[in-house]
Protein backbone atom coordinates (compact mmCIF):
# COMPACT_ATOMS: atom_id res chain seq x y z
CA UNK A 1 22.42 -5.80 -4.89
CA UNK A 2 22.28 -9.25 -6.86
CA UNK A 3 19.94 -7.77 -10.05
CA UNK A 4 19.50 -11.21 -11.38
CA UNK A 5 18.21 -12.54 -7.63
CA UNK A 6 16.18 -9.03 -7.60
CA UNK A 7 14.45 -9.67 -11.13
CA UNK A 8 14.11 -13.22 -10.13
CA UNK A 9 12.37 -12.42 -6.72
CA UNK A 10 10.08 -9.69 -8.79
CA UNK A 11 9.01 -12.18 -11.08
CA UNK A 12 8.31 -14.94 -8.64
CA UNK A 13 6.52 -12.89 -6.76
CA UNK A 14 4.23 -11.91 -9.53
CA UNK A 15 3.23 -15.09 -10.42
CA UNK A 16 2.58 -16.00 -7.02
CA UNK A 17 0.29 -13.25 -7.17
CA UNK A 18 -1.42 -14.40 -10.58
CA UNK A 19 -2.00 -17.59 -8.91
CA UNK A 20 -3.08 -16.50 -5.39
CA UNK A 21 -5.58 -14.23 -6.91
CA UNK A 22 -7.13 -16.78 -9.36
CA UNK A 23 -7.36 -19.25 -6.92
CA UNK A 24 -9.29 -16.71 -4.42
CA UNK A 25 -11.37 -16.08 -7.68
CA UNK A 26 -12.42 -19.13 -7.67
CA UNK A 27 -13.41 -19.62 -4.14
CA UNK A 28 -17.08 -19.38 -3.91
CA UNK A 29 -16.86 -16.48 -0.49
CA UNK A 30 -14.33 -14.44 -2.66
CA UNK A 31 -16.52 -14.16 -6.06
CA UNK A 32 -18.77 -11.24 -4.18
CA UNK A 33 -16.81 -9.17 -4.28
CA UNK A 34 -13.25 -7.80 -5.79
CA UNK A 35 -12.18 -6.29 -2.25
CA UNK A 36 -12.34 -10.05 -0.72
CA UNK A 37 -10.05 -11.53 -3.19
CA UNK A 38 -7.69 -8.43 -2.18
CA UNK A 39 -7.66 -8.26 0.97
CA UNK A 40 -6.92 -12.11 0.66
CA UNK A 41 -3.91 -11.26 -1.30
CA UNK A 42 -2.87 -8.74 0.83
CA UNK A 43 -3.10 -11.17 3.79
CA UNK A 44 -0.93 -14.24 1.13
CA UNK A 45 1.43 -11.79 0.38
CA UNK A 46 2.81 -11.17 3.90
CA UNK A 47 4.22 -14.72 4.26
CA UNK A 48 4.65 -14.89 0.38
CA UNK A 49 7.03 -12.04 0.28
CA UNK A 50 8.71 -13.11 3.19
CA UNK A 51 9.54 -16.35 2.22
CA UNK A 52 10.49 -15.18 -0.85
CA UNK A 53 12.94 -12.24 0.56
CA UNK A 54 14.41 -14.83 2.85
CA UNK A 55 15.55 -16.98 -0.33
CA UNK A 56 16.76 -13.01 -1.83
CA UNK A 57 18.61 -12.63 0.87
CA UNK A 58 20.27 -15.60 1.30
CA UNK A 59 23.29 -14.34 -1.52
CA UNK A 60 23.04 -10.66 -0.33
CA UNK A 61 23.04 -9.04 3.10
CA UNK A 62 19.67 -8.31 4.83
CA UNK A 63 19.78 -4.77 5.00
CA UNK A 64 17.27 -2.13 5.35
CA UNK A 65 19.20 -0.49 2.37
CA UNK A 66 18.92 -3.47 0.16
CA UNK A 67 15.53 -4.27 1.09
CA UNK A 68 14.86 -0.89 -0.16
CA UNK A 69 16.41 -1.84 -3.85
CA UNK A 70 14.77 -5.23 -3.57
CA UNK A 71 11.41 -3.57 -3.17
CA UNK A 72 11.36 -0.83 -5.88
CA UNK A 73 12.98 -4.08 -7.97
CA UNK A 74 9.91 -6.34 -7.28
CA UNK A 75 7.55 -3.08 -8.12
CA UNK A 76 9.33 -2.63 -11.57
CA UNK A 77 9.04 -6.30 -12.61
CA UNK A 78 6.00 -6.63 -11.19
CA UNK A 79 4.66 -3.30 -13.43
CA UNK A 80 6.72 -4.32 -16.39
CA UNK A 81 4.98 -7.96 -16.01
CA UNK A 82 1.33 -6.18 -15.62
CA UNK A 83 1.78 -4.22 -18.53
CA UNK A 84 2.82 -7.19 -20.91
CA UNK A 85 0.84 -9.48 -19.53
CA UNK A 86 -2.43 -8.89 -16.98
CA UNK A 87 -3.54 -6.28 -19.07
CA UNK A 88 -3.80 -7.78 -22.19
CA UNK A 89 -5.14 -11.04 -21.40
CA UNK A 90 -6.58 -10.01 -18.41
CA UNK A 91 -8.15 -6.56 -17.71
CA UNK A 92 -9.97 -4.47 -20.00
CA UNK A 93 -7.73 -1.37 -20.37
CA UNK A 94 -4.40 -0.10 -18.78
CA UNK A 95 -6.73 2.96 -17.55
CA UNK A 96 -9.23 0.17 -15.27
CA UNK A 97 -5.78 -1.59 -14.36
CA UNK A 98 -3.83 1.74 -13.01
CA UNK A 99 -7.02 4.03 -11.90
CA UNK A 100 -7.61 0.55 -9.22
CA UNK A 101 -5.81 2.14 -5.90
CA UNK A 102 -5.77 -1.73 -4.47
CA UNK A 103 -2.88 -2.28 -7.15
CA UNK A 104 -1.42 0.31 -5.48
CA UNK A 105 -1.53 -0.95 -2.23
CA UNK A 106 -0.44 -4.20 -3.15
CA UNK A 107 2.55 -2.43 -4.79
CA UNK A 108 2.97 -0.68 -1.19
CA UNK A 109 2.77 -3.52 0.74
CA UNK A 110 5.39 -5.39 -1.07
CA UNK A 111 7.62 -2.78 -1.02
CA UNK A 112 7.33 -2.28 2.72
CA UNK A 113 7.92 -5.96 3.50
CA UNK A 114 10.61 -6.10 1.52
CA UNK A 115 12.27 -3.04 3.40
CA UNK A 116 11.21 -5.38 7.08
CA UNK A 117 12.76 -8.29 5.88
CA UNK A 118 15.53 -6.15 5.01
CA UNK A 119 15.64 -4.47 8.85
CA UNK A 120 14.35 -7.98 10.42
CA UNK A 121 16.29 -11.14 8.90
CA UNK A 122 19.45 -11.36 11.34
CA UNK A 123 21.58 -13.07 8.91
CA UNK A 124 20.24 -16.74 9.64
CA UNK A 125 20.39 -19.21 6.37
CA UNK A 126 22.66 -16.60 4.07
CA UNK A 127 25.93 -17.22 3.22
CA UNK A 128 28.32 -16.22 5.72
CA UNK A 129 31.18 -13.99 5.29
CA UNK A 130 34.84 -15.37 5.05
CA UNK A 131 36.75 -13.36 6.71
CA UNK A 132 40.06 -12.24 4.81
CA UNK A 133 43.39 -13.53 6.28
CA UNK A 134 46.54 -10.98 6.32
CA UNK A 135 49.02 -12.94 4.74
CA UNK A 136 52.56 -11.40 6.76
């Protein structure tokens, strides 16, 4: 596992999220209601995570193992991020951020795409392995 890539990836991914979300906020369908704007994450963050798991796993080898790792990564950036960031400039209290099971699901979703790409990506775009020559 490439902890640098997986921190990157986490964080990316985040801010994809901050965006995504802001932008749905904005959209006058979405301002209704909160459950809108997430099930239009949800819906971004297929292809989002994707895209951004085929970039992860273009140094390390798509796995289901190490899309495992690369999903409880993402999760832990993406929590450390919430806590130092959404929350205080964001949401009213850690308790209305963390009682919210959508966050939740987000945090599942991710996880289990990450674990797909993992299983799914047959090697295509990563760097391929040199095999070793016996010197005799």
């Amino acid at each position: 596992m490439n902890i640098k890539r997986a921190i990157g990836f986490g964080a990316v991914l985040w801010v994809v999220g901050l965006v995504v979300v802001y932008i749905l906020m904005l959209i006058p369908w979405f301002r209704d209601g909160e459950m809108r704007v997430q099930i239009g994450w949800w819906v971004l963050e297929i292809p989002a995570v994707l895209l951004l798991a085929k970039w992860y796993f273009k140094e390390v080898p798509p796995t289901i193992k190490n899309g495992v790792r690369l999903g409880i990564a993402s999760i832990i950036v993406g929590v450390f991020l919430n806590v130092i960031i959404t929350v205080p400039l964001f949401v009213k209290s850690y308790a209305v951020m963390y009682s919210d099971w959508t966050m939740y699901a987000s945090l599942l979703l991710a996880w289990v795409l990450c674990i797909y790409a993992g299983y799914e990506f047959d090697g295509t775009y990563t760097k391929p392995e040199i095999p070793k020559i016996k010197s005799e």
